[in-house]
Protein backbone atom coordinates (compact mmCIF):
# COMPACT_ATOMS: atom_id res chain seq x y z
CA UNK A 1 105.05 -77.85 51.55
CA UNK A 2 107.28 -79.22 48.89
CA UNK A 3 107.03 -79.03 45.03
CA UNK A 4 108.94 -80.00 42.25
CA UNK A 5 110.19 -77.82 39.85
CA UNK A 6 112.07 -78.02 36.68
CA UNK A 7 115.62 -76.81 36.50
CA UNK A 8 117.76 -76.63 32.94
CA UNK A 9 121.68 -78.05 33.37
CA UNK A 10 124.53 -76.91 30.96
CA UNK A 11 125.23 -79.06 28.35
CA UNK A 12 125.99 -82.39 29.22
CA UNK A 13 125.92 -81.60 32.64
CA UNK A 14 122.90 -83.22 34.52
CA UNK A 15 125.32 -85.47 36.47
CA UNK A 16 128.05 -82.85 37.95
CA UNK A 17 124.94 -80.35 38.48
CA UNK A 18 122.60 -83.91 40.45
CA UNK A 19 125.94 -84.36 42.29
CA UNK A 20 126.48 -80.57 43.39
CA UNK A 21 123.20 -79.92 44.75
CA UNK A 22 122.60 -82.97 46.67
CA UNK A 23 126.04 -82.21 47.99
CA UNK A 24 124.53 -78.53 49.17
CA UNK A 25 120.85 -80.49 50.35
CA UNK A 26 118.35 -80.43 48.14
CA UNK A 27 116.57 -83.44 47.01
CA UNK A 28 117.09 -83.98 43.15
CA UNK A 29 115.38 -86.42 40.57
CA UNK A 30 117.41 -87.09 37.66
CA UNK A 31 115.77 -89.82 35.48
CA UNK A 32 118.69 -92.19 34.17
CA UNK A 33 118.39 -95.56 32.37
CA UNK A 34 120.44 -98.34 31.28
CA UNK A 35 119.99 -98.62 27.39
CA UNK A 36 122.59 -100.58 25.49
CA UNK A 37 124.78 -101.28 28.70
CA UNK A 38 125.51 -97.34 28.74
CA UNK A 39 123.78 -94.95 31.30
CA UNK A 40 121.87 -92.68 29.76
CA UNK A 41 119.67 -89.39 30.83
CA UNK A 42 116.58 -89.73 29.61
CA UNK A 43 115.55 -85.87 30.08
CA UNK A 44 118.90 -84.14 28.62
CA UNK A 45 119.32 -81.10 29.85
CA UNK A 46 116.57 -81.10 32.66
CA UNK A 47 116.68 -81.98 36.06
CA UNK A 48 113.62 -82.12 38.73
CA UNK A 49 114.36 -80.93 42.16
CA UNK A 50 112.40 -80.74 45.12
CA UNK A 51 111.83 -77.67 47.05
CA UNK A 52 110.17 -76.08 49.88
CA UNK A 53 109.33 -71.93 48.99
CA UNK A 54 108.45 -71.03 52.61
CA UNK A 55 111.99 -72.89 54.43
CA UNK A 56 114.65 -73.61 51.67
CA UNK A 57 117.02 -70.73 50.32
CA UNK A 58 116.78 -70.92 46.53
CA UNK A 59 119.40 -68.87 45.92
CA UNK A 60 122.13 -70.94 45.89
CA UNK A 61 120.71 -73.48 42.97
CA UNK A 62 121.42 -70.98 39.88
CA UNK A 63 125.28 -70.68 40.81
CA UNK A 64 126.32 -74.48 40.92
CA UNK A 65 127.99 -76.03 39.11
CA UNK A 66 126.13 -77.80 36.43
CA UNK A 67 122.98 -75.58 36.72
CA UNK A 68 121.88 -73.20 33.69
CA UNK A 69 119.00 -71.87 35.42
CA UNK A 70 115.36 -72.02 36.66
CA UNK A 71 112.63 -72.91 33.68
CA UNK A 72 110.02 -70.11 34.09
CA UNK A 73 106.56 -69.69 32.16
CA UNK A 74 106.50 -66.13 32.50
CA UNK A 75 108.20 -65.03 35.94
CA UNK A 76 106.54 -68.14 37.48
CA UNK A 77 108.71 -71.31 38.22
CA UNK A 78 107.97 -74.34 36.40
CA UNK A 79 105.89 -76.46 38.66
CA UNK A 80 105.65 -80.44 38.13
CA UNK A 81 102.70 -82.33 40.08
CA UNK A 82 103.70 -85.13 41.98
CA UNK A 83 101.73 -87.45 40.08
CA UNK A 84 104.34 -86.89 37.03
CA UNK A 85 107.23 -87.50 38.72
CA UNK A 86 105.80 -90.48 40.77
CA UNK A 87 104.84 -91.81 36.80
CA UNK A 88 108.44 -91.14 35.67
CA UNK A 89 109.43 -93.30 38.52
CA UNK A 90 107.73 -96.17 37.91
CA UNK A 91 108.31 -96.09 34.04
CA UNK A 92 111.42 -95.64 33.80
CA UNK A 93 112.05 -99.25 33.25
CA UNK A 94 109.14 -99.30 30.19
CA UNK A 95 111.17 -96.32 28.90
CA UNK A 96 114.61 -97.54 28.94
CA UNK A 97 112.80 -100.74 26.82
CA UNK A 98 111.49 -98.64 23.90
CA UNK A 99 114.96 -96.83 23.67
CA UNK A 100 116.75 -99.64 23.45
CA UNK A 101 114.50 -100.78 21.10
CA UNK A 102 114.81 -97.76 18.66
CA UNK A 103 118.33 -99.12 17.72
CA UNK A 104 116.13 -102.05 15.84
CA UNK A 105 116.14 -100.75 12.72
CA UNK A 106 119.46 -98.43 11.41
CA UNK A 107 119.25 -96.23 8.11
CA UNK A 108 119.40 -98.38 4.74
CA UNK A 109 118.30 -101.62 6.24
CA UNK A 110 115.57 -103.26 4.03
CA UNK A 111 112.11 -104.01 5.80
CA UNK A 112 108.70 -105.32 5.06
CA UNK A 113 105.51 -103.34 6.04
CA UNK A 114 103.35 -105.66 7.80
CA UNK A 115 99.97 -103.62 7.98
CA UNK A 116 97.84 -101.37 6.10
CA UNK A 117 97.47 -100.31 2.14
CA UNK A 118 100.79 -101.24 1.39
CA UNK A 119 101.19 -104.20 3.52
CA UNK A 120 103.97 -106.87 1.87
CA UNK A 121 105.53 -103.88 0.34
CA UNK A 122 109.55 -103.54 0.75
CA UNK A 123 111.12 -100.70 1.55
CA UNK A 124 114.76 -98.36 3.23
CA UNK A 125 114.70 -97.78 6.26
CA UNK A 126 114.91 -93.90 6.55
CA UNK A 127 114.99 -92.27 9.92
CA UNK A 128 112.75 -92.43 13.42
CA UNK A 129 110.34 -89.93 14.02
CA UNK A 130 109.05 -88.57 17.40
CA UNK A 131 105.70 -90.61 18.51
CA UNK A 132 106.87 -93.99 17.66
CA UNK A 133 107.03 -93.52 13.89
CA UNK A 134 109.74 -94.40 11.53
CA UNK A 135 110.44 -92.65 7.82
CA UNK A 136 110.75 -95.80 4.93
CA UNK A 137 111.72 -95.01 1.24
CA UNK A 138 109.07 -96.95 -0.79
CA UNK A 139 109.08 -97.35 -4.43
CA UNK A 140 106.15 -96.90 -6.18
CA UNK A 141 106.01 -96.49 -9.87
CA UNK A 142 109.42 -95.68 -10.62
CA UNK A 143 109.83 -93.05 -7.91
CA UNK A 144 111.31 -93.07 -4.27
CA UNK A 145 108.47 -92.15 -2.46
CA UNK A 146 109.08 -91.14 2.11
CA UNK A 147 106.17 -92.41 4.19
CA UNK A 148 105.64 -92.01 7.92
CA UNK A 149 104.40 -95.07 9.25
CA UNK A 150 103.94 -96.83 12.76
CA UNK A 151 107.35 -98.04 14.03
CA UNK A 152 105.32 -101.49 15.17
CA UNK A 153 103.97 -101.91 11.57
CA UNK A 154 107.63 -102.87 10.39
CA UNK A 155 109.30 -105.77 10.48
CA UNK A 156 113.11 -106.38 9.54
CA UNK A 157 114.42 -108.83 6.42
């Protein structure tokens, strides 16, 4: 039966190492978007291939070109169900949305917090955070106070 599993690419490499082993075979998922007008991997570094352990020889997947190695947990190969790769699939267009719309706001542009205690407050944009956050520079009482906040509770000047 086949699985999934997770392999890691060299740097910058998910491309050449995709191109190698389909060219030796093996079926290989490598999630790519189009953010910006640019192609873009949206798992650097990782690539999902598809494998059979009782039929397939495995051994020829660490040496090609592109591939760092096998992702283990222990001296067991990184399984990943199906379902997760089916989801990956059919979001990858949701995905590619929220990217592009990370490039919204860029450090040191002034925006308005639109919910919360300090709702109508201005504020710097700082940085974006993991989880859909965003780091703002707030004054508040003379100082230059950081605050994580909700990247949707934001809106530009």
């Amino acid at each position: 039966m086949k699985k999934w599993y997770l392999i890691k690419t060299k740097p910058r490499q998910e491309k050449k190492a995709k191109q190698n082993l389909e060219n030796q075979g093996y079926e290989v998922f490598c999630p790519i978007a189009k953010i910006n007008d640019k192609l873009v991997v949206l798992f650097p570094g990782y690539l999902f291939v598809q494998l059979n352990n009782k039929t397939q020889n495995w051994a020829p997947i660490n040496s090609t070109k592109g591939v760092s190695h096998f992702v283990k947990f222990g001296s067991n190969f990184a399984k990943v169900p199906t379902s997760v790769i089916t989801f990956i699939k059919t979001n990858k267009p949701i995905t590619a949305d929220k990217y592009e719309n990370l490039n919204k706001f860029k450090p040191g542009d002034k925006v308005q917090i639109s919910v919360g205690p300090f709702r109508n407050y201005m504020a710097i944009f700082k940085c974006h955070k993991p989880d859909e956050r965003v780091i703002l520079l707030l004054n508040l009482l003379g100082c230059e106070q950081s605050l994580s906040i909700k990247k949707e509770s934001v809106i530009t000047l």
